[in-house]
Protein backbone atom coordinates (compact mmCIF):
# COMPACT_ATOMS: atom_id res chain seq x y z
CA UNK A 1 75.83 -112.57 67.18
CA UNK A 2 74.71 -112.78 70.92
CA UNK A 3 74.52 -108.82 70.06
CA UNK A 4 71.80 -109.50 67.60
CA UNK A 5 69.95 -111.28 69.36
CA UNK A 6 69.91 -109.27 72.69
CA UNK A 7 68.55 -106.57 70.60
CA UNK A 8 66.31 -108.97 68.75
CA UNK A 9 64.98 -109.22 72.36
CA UNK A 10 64.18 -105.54 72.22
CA UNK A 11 61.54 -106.13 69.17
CA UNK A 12 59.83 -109.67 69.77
CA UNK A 13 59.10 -111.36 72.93
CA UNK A 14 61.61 -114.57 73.77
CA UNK A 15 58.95 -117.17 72.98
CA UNK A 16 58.98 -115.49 69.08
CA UNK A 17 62.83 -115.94 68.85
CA UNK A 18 64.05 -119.20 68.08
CA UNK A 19 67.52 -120.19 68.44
CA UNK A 20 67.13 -124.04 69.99
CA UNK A 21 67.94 -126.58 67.03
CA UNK A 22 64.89 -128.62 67.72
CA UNK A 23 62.57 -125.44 67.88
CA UNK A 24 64.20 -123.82 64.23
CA UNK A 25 64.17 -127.61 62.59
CA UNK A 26 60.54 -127.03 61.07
CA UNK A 27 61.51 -123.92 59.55
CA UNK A 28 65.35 -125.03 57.64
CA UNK A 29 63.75 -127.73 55.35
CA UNK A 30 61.56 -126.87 52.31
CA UNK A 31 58.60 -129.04 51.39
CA UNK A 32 60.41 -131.75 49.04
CA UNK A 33 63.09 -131.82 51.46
CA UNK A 34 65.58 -131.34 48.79
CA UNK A 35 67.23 -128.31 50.82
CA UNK A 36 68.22 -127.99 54.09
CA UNK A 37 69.75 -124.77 55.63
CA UNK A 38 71.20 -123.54 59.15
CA UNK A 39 69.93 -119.71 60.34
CA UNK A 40 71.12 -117.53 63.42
CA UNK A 41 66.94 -117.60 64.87
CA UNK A 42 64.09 -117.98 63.27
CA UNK A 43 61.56 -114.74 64.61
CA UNK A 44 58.19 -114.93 64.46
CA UNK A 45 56.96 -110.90 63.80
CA UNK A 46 52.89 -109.97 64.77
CA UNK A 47 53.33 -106.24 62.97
CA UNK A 48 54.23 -104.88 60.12
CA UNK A 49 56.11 -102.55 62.08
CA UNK A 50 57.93 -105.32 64.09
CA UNK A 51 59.02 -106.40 60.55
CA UNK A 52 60.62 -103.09 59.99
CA UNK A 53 62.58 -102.50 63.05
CA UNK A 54 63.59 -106.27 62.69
CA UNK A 55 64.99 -105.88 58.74
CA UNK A 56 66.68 -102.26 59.93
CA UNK A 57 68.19 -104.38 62.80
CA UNK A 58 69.74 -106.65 60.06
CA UNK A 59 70.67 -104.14 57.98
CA UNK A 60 72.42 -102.16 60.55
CA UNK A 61 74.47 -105.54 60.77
CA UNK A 62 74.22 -106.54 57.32
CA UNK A 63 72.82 -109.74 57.94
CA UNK A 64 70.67 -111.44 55.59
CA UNK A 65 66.82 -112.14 56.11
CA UNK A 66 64.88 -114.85 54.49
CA UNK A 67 61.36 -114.03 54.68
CA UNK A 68 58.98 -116.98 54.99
CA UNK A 69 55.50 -117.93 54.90
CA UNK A 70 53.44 -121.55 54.91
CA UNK A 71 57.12 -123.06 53.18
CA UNK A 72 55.37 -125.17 51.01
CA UNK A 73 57.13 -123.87 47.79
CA UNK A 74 58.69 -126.67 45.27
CA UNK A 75 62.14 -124.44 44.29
CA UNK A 76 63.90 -123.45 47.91
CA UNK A 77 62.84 -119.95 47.93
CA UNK A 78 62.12 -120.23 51.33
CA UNK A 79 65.18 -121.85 52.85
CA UNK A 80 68.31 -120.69 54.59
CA UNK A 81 71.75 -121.42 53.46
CA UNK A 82 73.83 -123.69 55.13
CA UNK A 83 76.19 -120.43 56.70
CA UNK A 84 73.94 -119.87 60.00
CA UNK A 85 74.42 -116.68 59.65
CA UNK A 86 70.68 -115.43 58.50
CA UNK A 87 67.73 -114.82 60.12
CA UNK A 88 64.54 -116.84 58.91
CA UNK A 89 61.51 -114.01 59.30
CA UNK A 90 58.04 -116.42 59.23
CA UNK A 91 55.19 -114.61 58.89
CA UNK A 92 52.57 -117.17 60.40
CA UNK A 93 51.65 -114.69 63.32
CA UNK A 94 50.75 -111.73 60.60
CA UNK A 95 47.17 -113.73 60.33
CA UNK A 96 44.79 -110.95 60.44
CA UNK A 97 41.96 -110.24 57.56
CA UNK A 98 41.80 -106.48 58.63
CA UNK A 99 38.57 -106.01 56.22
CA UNK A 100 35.99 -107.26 54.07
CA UNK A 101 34.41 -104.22 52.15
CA UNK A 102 31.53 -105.24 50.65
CA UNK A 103 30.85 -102.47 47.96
CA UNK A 104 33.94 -102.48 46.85
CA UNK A 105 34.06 -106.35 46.80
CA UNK A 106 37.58 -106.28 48.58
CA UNK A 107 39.29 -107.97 51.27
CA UNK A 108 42.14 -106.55 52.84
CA UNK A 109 44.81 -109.22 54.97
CA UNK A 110 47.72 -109.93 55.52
CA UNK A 111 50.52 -112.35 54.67
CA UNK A 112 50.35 -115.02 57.37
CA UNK A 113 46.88 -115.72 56.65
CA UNK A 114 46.10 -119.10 55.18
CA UNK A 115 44.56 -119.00 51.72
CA UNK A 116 41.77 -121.88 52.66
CA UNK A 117 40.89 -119.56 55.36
CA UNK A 118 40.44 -116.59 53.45
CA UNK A 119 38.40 -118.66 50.95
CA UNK A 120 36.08 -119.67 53.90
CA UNK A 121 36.03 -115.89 54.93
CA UNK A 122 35.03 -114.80 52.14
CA UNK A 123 31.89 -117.55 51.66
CA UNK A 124 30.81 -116.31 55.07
CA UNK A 125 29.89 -112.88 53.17
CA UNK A 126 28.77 -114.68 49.93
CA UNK A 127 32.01 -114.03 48.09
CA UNK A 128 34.29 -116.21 46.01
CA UNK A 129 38.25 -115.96 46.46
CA UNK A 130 39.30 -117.81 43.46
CA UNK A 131 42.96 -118.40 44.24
CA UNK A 132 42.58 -122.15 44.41
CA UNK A 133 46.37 -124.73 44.91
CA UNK A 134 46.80 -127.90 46.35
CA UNK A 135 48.38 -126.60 49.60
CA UNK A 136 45.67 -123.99 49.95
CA UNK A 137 45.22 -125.95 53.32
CA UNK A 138 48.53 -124.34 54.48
CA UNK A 139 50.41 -121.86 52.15
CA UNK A 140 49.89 -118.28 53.03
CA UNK A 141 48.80 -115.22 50.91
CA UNK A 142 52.31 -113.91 51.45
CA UNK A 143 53.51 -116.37 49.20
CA UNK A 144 51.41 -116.72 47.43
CA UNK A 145 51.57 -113.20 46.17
CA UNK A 146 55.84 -113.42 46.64
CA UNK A 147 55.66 -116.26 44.00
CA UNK A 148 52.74 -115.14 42.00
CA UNK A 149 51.00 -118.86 42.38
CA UNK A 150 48.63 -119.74 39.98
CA UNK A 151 46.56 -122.32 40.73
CA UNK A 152 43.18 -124.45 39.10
CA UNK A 153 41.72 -121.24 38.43
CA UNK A 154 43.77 -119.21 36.36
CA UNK A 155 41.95 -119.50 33.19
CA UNK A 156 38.56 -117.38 34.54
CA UNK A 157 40.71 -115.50 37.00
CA UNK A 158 44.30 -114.93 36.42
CA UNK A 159 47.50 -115.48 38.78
CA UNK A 160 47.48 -114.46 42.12
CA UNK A 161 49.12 -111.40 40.58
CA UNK A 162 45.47 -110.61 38.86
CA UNK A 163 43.63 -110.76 42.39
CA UNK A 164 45.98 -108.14 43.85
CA UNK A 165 45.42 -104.64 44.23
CA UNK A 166 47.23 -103.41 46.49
CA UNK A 167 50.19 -104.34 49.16
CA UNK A 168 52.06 -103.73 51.97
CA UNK A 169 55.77 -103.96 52.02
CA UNK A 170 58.66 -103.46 53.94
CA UNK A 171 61.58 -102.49 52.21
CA UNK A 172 64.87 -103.69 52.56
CA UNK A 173 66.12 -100.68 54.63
CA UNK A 174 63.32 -100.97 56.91
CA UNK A 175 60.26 -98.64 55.91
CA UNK A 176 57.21 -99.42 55.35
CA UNK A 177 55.24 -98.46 52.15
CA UNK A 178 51.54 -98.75 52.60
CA UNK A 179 50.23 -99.04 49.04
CA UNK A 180 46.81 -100.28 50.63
CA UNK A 181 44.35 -99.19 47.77
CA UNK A 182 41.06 -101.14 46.32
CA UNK A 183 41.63 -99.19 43.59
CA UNK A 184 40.95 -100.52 39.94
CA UNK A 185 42.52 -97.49 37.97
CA UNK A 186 45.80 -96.00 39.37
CA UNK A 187 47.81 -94.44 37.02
CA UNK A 188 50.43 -92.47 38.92
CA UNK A 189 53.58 -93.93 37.51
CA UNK A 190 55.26 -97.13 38.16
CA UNK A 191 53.56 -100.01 39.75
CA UNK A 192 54.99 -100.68 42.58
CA UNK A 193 52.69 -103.63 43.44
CA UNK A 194 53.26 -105.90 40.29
CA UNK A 195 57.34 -104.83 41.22
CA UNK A 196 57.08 -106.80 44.67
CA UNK A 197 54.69 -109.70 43.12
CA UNK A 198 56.38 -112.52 42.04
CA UNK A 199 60.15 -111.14 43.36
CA UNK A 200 59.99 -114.17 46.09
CA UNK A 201 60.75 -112.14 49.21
CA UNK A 202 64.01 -110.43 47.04
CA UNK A 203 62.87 -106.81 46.76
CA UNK A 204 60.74 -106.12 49.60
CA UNK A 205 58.71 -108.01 52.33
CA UNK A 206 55.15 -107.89 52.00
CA UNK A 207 53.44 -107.69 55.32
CA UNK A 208 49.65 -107.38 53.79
CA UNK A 209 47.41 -107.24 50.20
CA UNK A 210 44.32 -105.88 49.32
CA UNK A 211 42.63 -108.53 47.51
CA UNK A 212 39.69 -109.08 44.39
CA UNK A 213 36.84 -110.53 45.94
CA UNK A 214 34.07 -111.90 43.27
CA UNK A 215 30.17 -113.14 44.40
CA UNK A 216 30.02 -116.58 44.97
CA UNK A 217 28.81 -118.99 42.02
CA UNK A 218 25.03 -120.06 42.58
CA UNK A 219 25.92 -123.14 40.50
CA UNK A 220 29.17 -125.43 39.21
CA UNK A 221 28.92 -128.37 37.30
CA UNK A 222 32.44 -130.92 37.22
CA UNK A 223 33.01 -133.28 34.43
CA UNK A 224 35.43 -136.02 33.49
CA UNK A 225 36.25 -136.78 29.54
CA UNK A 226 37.91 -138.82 28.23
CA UNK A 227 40.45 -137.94 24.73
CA UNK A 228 42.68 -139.81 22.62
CA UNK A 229 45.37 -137.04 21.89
CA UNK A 230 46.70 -133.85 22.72
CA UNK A 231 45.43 -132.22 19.88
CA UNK A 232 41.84 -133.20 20.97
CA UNK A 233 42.20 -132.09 24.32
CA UNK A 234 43.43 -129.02 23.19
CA UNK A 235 40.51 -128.91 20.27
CA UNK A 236 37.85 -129.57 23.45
CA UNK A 237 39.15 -126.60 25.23
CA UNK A 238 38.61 -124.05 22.36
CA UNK A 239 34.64 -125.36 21.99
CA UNK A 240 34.35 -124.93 25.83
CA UNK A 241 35.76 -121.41 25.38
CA UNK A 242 33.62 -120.49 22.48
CA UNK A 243 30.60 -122.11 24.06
CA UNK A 244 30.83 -121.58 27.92
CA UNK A 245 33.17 -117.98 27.42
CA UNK A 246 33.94 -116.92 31.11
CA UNK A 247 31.72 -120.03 32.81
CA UNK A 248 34.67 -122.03 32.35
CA UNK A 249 36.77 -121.90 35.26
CA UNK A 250 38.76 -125.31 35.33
CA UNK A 251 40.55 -127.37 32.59
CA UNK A 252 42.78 -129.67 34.08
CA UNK A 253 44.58 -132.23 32.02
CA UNK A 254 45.87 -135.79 32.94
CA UNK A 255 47.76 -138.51 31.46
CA UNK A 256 47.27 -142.48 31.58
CA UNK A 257 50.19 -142.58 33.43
CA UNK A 258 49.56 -140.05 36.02
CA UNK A 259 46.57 -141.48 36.67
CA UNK A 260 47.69 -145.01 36.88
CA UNK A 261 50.57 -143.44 39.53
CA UNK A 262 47.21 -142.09 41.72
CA UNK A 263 45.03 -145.12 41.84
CA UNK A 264 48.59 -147.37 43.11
CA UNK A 265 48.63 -145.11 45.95
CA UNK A 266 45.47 -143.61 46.68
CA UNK A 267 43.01 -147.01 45.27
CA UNK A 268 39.87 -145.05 45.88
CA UNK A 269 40.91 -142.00 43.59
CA UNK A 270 40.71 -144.49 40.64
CA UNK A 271 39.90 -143.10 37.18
CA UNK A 272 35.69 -143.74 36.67
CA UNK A 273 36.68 -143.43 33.09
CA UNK A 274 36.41 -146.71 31.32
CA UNK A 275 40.16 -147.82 30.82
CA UNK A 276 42.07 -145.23 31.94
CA UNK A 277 42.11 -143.28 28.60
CA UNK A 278 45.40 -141.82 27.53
CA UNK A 279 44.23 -138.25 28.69
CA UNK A 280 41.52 -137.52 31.19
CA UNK A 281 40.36 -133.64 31.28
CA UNK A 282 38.82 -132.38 34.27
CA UNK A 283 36.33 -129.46 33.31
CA UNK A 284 34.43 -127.34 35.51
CA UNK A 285 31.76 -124.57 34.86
CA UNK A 286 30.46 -122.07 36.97
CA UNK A 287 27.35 -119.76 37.00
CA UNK A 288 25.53 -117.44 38.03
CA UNK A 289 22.01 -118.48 36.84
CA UNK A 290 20.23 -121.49 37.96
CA UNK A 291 21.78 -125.64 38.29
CA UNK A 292 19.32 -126.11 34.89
CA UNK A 293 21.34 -123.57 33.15
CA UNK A 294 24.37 -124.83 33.40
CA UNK A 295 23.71 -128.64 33.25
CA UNK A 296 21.88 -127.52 30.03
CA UNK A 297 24.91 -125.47 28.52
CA UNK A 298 27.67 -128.41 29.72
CA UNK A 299 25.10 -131.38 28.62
CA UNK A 300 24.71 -129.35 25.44
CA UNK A 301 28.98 -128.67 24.66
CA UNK A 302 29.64 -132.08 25.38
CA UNK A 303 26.97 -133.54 22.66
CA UNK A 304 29.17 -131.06 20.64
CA UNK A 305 32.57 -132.75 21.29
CA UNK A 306 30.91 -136.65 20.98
CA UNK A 307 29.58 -135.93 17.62
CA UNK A 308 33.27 -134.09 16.56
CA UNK A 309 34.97 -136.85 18.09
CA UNK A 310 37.01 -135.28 20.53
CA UNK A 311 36.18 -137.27 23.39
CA UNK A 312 35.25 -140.83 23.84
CA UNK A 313 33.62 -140.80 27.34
CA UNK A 314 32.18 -138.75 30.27
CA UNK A 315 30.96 -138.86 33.39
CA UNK A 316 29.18 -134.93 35.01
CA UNK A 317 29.56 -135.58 38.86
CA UNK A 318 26.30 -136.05 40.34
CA UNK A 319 26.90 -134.04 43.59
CA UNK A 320 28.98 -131.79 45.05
CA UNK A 321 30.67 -134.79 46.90
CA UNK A 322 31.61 -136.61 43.32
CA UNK A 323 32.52 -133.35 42.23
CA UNK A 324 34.80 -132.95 45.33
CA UNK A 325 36.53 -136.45 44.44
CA UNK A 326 36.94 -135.67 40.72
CA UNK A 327 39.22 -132.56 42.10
CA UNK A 328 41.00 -134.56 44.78
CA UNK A 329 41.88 -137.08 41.91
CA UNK A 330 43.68 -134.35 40.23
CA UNK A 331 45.46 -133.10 43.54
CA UNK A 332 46.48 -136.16 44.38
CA UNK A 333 48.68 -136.55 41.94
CA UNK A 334 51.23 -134.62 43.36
CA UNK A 335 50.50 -136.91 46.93
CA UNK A 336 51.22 -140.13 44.54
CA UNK A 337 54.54 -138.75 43.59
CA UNK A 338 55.73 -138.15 46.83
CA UNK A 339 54.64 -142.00 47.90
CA UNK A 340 56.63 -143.08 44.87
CA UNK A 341 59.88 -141.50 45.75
CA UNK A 342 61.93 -138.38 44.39
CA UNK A 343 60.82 -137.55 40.73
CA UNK A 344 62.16 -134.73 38.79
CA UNK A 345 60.08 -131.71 38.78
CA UNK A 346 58.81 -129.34 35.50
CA UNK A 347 56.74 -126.79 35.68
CA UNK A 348 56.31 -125.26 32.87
CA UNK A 349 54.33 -123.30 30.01
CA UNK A 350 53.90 -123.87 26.65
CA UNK A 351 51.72 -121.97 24.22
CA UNK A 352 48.46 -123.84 23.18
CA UNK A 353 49.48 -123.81 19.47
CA UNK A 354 52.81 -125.82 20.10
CA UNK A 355 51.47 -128.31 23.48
CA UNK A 356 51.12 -130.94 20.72
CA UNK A 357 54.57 -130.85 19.56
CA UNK A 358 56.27 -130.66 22.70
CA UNK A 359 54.29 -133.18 24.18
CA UNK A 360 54.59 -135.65 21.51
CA UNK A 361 58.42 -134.83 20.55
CA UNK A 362 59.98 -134.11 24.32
CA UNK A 363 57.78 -138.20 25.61
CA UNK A 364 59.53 -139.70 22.28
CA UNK A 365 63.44 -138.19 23.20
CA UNK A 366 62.73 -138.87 26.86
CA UNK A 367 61.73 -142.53 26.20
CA UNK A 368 64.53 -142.90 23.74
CA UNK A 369 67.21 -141.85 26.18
CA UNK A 370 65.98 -143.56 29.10
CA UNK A 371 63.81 -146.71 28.31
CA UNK A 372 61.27 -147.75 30.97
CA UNK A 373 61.13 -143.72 32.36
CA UNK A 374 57.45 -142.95 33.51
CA UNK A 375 56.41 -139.67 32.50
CA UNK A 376 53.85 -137.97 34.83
CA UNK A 377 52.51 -135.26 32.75
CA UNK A 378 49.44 -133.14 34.37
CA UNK A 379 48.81 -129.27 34.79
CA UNK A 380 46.45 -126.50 33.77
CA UNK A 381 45.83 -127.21 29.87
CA UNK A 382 43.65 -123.92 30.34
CA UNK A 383 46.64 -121.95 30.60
CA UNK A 384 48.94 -123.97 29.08
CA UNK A 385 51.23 -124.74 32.40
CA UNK A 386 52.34 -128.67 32.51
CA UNK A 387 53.82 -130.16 35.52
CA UNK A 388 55.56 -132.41 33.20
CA UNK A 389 57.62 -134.68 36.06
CA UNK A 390 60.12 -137.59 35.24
CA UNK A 391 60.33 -140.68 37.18
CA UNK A 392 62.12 -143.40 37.14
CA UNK A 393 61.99 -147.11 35.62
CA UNK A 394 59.95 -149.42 37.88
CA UNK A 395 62.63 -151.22 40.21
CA UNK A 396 65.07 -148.39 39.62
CA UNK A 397 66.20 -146.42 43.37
CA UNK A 398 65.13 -142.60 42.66
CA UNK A 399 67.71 -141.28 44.24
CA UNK A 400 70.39 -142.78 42.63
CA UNK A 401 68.28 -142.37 39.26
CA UNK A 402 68.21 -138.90 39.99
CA UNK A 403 71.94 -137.92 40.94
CA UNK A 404 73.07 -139.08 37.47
CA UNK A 405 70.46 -138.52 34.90
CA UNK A 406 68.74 -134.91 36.62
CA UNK A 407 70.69 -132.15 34.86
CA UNK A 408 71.06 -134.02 31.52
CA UNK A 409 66.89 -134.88 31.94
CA UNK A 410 66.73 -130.70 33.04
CA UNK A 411 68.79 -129.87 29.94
CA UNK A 412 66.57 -132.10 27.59
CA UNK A 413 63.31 -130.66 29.12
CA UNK A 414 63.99 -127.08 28.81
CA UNK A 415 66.06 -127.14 25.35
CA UNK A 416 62.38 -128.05 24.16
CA UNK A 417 60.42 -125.64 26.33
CA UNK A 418 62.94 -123.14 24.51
CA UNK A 419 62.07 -124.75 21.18
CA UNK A 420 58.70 -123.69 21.58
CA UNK A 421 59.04 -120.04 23.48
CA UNK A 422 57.47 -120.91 26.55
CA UNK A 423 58.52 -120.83 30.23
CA UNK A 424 61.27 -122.67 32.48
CA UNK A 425 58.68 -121.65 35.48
CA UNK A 426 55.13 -121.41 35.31
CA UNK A 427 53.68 -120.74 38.72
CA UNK A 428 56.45 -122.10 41.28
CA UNK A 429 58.72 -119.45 41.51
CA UNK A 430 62.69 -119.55 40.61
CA UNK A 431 64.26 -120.08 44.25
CA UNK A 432 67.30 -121.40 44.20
CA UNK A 433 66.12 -124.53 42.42
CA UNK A 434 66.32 -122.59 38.59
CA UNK A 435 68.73 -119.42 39.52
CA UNK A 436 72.14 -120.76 37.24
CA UNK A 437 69.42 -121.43 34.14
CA UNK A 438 67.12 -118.09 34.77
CA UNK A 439 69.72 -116.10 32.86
CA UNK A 440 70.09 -118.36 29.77
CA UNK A 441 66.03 -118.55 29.93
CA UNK A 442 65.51 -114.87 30.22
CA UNK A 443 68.28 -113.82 28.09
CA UNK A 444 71.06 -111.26 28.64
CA UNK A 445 69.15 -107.93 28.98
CA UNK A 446 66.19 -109.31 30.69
CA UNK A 447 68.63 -111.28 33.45
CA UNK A 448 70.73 -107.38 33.72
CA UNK A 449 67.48 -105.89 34.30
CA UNK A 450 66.36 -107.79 36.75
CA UNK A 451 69.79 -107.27 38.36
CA UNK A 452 69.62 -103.81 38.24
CA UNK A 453 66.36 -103.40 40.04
CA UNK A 454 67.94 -105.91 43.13
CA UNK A 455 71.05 -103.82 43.41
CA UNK A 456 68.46 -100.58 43.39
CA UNK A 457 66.43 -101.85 45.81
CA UNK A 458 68.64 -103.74 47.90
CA UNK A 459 71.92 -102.89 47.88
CA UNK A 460 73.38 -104.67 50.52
CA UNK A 461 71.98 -107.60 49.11
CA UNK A 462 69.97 -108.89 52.58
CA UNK A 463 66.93 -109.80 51.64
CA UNK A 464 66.28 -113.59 50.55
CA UNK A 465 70.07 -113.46 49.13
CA UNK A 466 71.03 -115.62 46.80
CA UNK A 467 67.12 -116.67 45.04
CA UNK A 468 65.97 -115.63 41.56
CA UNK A 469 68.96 -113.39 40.62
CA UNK A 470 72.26 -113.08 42.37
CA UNK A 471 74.26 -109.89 42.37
């Protein structure tokens, strides 16, 4: 090992080698501190070519490499095992936005670059980057585009997969494939980029994307409602989609109890719906023609849903800074969790036409087996991903809740998602968190596939080993 890392030496600098405990530490835990791993360095690369030499380096040695960007990922995709044997590869330094081309209403960048950044990048030039999370101040494009993230803004414009047009990647022997195009139309065979997206560092590292740029919104108008059922939140989103077509960028659902969980922890993001109704929607429009328009069109939709009797309430935020807190209500959510203590984690997708019956029968067997258990159901109704998370009784320690009742709570949860055809993982990636269930979910020929391509691309098995399909 002392080998490795005297030619390690040869590629980076010493300062972008880390092999002290307390200097690797913040790179060996993932976000929800659920794993914790050991590694041989950690190396922090500049180049996409420092990249390369440093993968053929490992697999001249056949030692693994877990690439890694902001590590804020909810499934372990980023994390070492506990062997000490592999070689964390955080992209951080990679932080460059090489281009903004205007005509073609592209940016070009590369992994390490934070995604709030490149959203304030792209304002600068009057442009929108609509890839939009709640750890945009800190994930990293790279991941984003390794896990295909999804985000509040997925109904209007798609995954990150959707705002990708081209990458960079180095492949697991070591080359570099530059498949840096702005191009809409390419058909020349397989696509390569929508291989790499969404493979969570497995098949190849990407090193840089071009990137869909769209001009900026002159107007957006937020609103709160408040509905009595799923089937009426689900009924409110079909008017807005008949009504607003592609204005409507946001439709973000959220239960009593979420709610509830945010205002206990966070007392200023109380709900300024009267009571707390059993499901809040969060709705945003965006346009392109004057504040009047818009207010008009929303004003108009929502007169619509009153009169139907879909909602019972609403408040339109008066300013961008109301509209700012009706958002952080929604992302704080996830904050209140935290505060609360370990809670079991869903995210999932369900087709619109069956949300009503999964809700309704998956909150009935959950309460049935485990009395007093607080469901904290929230997520992109838009698109049909719930973060439907389980915690436990009031008084009841979450850890020890968790260590009995998680796989039988898992098993529950995704027997029903499988009921109704949807999606163990909506927008979080596999990891290691779902890799013994993906083949169950995926089925036989799917999970061989998938299997296939790895052994293809990867033979020796060294990049990310051990995440979203083992071989």
């Amino acid at each position: 090992m002392n080998q490795i890392l005297g030619e390690l030496h040869q590629i980076l600098e010493q300062k972008f080698i880390l092999t002290a405990d307390q200097d690797k530490a913040p790179y060996l835990t993932d976000w929800r501190k659920r794993y914790t791993g050991k590694a041989l360095a950690v190396v922090l690369p500049k180049t996409a070519q420092e990249v390369a030499k440093i993968v053929q380096l490992c697999a001249a040695n056949q030692i693994a490499v877990v690439p890694q960007g902001g590590h804020t990922g909810f499934c372990g995709g980023a994390t070492p095992d506990d062997s000490g044997k592999q070689i964390v590869l955080n992209l951080k330094r990679m932080n460059t936005i090489r281009e903004i081309d205007v005509a073609n209403q592209t940016i070009t960048l590369e992994a390490g670059c934070i995604l709030q950044a490149v959203q304030e990048k792209a304002a600068e030039q009057d442009f929108l980057f609509p890839l939009s999370l709640g750890a945009e101040g800190s994930c990293m494009i790279g991941g984003n585009l390794a896990t295909n993230a999804g985000g509040t803004n997925v109904l209007r414009y798609g995954n990150t997969r959707d705002l990708c047009l081209g990458l960079e990647v180095v492949t697991a022997q070591g080359e570099i494939w530059n498949g840096l195009k702005g191009l809409r139309k390419d058909n020349t065979g397989y696509d390569l980029r929508d291989l790499f997206i969404g493979s969570e560092g497995t098949l190849g590292i990407i090193t840089a994307a071009v990137m869909k740029l769209y001009p900026l919104p002159i107007s957006q108008w937020t609103t709160l409602v408040a509905a009595d059922s799923v089937a009426s939140t689900i009924a409110l989103l079909n008017l807005f989609q008949k009504r607003a077509t592609s204005l409507l960028t946001g439709f973000e659902m959220m239960t009593q109890e979420s709610l509830a969980l945010n205002e206990k922890h966070f007392p200023q993001m109380a709900n300024p719906l009267k009571g707390n109704p059993p499901y809040t929607v969060l709705i945003e429009l965006s346009d392109h023609e004057s504040e009047a328009h818009v207010r008009q069109l929303l004003e108009t939709i929502l007169e619509e849903a009153f009169e139907a009797g879909l909602i019972a309430d609403a408040v339109i935020a008066n300013s961008l800074a109301q509209a700012n807190t009706f958002w952080q209500m929604r992302e704080h959510i996830t904050l209140a969790q935290a505060q609360e203590g370990a809670n079991l984690k869903h995210d999932i997708t369900i087709p619109l036409s069956a949300l009503e019956s999964f809700i309704q029968e998956t909150d009935t067997l959950m309460r049935l087996k485990y009395p007093g258990v607080r469901i904290i159901n929230f997520g992109h109704l838009g698109d049909g991903n719930l973060h439907y998370n389980i915690a436990p009784p009031l008084g009841v320690d979450p850890k020890a809740f968790n260590l009995v009742n998680e796989k039988p709570i898992h098993d529950l949860i995704y027997a029903q998602v499988e009921r109704c055809q949807g999606s163990i993982s909506a927008e979080h990636g596999v990891g290691q968190l779902k890799l013994d269930g993906l083949r169950a979910h995926k089925g036989e020929v799917a999970h061989d596939l998938m299997k296939i391509l790895k052994r293809a691309l990867d033979p020796q098995n060294i990049l990310n080993p051990h995440k979203v399909v083992s071989i």
